[in-house]
N, C-alpha and C. Protein backbone atom coordinates (compact mmCIF):
# COMPACT_ATOMS: atom_id res chain seq x y z
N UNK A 1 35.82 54.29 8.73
CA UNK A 1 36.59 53.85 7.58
C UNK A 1 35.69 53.00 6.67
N UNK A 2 36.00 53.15 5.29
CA UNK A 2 35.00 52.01 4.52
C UNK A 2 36.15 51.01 4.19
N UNK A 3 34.49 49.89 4.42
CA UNK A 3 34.94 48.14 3.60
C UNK A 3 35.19 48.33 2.98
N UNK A 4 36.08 47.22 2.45
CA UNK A 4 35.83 46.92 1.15
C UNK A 4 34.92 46.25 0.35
N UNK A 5 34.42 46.41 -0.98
CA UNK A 5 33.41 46.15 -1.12
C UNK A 5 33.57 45.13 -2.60
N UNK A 6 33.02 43.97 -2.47
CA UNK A 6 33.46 42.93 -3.35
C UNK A 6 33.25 43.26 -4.92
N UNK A 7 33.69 43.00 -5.58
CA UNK A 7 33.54 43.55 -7.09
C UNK A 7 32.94 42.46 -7.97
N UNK A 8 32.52 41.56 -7.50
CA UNK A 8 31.83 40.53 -8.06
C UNK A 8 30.55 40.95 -8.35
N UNK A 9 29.90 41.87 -7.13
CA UNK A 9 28.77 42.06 -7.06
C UNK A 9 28.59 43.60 -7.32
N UNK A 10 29.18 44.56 -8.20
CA UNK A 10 29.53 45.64 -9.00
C UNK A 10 28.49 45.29 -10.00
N UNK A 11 28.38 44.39 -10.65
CA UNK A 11 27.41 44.13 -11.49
C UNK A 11 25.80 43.87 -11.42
N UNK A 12 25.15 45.25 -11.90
CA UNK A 12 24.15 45.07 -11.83
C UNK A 12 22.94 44.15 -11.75
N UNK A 13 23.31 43.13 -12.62
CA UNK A 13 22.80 41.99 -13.19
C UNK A 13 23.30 40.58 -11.67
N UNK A 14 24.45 40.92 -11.74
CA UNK A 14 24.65 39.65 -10.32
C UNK A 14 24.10 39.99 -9.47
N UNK A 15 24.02 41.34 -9.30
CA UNK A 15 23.41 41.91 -7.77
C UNK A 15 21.86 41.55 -7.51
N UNK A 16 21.46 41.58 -9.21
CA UNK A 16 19.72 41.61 -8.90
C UNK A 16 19.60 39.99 -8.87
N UNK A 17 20.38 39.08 -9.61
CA UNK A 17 20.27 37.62 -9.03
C UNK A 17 20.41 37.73 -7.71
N UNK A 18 21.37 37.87 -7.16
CA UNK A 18 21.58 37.26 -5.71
C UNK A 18 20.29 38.06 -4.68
N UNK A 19 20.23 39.05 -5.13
CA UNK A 19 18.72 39.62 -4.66
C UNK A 19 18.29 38.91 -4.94
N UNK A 20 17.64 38.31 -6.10
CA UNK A 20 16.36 37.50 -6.41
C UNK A 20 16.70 36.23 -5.52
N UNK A 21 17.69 35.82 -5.26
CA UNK A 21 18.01 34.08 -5.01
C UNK A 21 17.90 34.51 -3.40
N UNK A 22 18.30 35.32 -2.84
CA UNK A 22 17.56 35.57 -1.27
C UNK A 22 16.18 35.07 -1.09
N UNK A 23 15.87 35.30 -1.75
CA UNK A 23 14.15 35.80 -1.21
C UNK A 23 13.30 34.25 -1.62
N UNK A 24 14.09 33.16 -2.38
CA UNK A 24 13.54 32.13 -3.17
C UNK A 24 14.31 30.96 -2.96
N UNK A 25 13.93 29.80 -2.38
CA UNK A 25 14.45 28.61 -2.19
C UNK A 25 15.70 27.97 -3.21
N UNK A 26 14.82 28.43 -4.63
CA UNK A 26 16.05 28.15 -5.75
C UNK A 26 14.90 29.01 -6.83
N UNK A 27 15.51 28.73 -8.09
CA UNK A 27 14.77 29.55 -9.02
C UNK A 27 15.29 29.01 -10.32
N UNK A 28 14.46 28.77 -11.72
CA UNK A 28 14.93 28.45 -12.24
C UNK A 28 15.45 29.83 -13.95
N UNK A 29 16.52 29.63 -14.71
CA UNK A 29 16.49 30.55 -15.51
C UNK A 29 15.73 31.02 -15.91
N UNK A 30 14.61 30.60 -17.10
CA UNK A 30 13.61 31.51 -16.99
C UNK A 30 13.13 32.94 -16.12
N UNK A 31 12.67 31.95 -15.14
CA UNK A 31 12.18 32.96 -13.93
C UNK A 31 12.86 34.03 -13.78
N UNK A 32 14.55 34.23 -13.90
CA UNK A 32 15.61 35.09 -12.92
C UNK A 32 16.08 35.93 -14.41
N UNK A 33 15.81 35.06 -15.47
CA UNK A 33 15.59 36.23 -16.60
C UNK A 33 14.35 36.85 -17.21
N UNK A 34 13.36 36.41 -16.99
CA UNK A 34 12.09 37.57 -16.42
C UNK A 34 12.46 38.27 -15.64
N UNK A 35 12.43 38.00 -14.56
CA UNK A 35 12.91 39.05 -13.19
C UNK A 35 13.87 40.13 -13.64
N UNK A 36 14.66 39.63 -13.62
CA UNK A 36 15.99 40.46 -14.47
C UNK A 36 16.10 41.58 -15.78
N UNK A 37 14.96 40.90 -16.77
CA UNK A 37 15.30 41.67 -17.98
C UNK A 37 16.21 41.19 -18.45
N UNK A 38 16.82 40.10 -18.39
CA UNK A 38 18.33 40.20 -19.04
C UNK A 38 18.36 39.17 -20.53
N UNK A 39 19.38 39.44 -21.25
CA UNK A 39 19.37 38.09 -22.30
C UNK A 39 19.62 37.19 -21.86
N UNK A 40 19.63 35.98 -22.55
CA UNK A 40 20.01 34.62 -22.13
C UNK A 40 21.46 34.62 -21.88
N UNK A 41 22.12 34.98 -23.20
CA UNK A 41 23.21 34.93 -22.50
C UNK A 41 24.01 35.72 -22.03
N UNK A 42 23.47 36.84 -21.68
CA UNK A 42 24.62 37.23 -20.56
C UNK A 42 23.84 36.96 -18.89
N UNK A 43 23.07 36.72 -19.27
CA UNK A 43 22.28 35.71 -17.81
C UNK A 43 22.94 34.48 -17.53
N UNK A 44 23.24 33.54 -18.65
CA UNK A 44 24.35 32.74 -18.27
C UNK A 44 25.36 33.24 -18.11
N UNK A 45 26.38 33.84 -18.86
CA UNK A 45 27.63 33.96 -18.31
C UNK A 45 27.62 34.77 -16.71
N UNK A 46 26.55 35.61 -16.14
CA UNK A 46 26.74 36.18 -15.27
C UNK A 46 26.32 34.72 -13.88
N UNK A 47 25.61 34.05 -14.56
CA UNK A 47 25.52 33.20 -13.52
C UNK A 47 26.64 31.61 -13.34
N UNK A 48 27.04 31.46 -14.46
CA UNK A 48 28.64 31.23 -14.13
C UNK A 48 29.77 31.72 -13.56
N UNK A 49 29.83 32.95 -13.66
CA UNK A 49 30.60 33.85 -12.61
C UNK A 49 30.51 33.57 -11.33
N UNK A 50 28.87 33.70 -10.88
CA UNK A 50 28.29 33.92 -9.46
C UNK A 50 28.70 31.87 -9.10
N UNK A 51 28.34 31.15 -9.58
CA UNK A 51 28.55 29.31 -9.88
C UNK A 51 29.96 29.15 -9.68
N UNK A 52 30.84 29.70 -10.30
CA UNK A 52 32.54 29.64 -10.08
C UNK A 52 32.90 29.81 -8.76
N UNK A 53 32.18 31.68 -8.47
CA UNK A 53 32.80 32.21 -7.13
C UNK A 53 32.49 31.07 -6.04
N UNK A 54 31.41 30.30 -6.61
CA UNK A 54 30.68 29.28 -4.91
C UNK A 54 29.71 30.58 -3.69
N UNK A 55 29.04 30.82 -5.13
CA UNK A 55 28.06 31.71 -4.17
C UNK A 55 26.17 31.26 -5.00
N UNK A 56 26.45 30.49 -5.47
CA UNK A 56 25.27 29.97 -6.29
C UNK A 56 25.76 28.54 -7.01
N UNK A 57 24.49 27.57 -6.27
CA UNK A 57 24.69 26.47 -6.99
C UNK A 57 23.60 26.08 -8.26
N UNK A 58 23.92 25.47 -9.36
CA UNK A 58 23.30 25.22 -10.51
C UNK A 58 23.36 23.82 -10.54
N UNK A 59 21.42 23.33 -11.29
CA UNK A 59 21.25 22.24 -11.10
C UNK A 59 20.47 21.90 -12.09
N UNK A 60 21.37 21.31 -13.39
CA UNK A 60 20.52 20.98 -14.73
C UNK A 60 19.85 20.13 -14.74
N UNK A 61 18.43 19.76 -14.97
CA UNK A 61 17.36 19.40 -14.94
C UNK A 61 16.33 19.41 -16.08
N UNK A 62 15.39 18.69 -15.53
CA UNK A 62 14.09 18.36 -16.89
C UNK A 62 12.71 18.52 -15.84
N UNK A 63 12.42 19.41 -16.83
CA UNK A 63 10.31 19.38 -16.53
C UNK A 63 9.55 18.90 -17.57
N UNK A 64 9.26 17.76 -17.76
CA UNK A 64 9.34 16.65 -18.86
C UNK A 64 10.23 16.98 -19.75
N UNK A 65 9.97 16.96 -20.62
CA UNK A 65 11.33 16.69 -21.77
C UNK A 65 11.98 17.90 -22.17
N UNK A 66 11.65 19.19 -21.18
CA UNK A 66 12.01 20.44 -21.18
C UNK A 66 13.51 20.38 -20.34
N UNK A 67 14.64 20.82 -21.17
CA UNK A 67 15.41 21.06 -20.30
C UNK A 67 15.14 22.32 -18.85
N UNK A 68 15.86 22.10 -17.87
CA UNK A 68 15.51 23.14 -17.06
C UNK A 68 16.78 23.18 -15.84
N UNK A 69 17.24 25.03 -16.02
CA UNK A 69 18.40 24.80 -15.36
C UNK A 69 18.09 25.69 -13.57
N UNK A 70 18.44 24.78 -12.62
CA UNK A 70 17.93 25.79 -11.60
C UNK A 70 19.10 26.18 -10.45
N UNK A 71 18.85 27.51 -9.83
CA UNK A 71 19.89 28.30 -9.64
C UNK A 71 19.37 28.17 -7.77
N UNK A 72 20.54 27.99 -7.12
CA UNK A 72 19.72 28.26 -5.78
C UNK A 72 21.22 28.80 -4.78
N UNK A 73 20.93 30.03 -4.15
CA UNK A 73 21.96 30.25 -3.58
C UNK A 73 22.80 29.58 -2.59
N UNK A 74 24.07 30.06 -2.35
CA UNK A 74 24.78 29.12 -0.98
C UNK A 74 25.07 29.39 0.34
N UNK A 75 25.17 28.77 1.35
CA UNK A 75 25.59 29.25 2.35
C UNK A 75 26.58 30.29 2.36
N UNK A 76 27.83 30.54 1.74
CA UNK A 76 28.70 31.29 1.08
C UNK A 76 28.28 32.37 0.57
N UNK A 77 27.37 32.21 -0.72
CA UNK A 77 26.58 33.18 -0.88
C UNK A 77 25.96 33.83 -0.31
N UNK A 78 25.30 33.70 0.38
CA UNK A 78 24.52 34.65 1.58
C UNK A 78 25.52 35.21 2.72
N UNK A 79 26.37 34.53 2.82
CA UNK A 79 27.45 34.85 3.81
C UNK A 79 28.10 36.71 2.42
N UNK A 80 28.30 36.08 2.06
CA UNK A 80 29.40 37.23 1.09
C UNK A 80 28.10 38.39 0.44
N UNK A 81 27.05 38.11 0.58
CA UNK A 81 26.40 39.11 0.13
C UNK A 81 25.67 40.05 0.92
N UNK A 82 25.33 39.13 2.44
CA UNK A 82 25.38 39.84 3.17
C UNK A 82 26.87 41.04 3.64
N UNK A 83 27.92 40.32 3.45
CA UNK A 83 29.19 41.37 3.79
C UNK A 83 29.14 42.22 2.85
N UNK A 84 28.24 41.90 2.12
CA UNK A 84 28.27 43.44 0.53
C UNK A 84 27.62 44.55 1.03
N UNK A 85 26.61 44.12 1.49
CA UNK A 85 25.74 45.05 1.77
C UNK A 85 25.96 46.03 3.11
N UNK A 86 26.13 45.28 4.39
CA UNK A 86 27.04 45.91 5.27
C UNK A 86 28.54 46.94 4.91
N UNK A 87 29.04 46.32 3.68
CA UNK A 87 30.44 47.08 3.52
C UNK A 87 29.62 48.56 3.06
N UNK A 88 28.88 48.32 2.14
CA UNK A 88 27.62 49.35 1.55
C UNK A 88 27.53 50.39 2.66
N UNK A 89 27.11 49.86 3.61
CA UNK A 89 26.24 50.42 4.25
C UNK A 89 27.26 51.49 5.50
N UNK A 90 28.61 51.32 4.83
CA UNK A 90 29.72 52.04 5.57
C UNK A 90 30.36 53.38 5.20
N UNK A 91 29.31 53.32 3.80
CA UNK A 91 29.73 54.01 2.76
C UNK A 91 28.52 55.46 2.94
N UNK A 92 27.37 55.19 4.17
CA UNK A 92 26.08 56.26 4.15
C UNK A 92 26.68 56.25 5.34
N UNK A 93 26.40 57.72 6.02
CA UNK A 93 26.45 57.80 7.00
C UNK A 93 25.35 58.91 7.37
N UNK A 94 24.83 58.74 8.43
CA UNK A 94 23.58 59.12 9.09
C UNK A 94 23.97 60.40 10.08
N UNK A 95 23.54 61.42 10.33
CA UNK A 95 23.86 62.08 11.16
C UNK A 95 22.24 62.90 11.79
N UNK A 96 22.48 62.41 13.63
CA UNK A 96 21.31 62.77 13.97
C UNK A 96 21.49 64.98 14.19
N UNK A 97 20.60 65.43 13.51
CA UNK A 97 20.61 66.59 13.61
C UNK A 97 19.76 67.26 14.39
């Protein structure tokens, strides 16, 4: 039978954050919109989404007089994105031939 599979993470753009925020202690915008390709702002609004759900915490900041906003995933987050990927993964099925 398949999971269900969270619709938060339907979005291309959240999916490749929370990818990116696996693999990286925290990260700051810039960085995750390089990575990404994405505009600014729909890089913010997508990472307010992911900040609301409580699957990414945000932490406004300065690198001298540079504002700087940094993104670092949550326990939650990794919890729920791992269940993404598993629900995913209910959805291939393998057959030894």
């Amino acid at each position: 039978m398949f999971k269900e599979l969270n619709p938060l993470f339907h979005s291309e753009l959240r999916l490749g954050i929370m990818s990116l925020l696996l693999s990286v202690e925290d990260a700051d915008f810039v960085y995750i919109r390089e990575q990404t390709g994405a505009t600014a702002g729909n890089l913010s609004v997508q990472i307010d989404k992911l900040s609301k759900a409580g699957y990414i915490e945000i932490e406004k900041t300065y690198k001298g007089k540079v504002p700087c906003t940094l993104c670092k995933i949550t326990p939650e987050g990794v919890k729920a994105f791992e269940q993404y990927v598993d629900a995913l993964k209910s959805y291939i099925h393998f057959k030894d031939e």
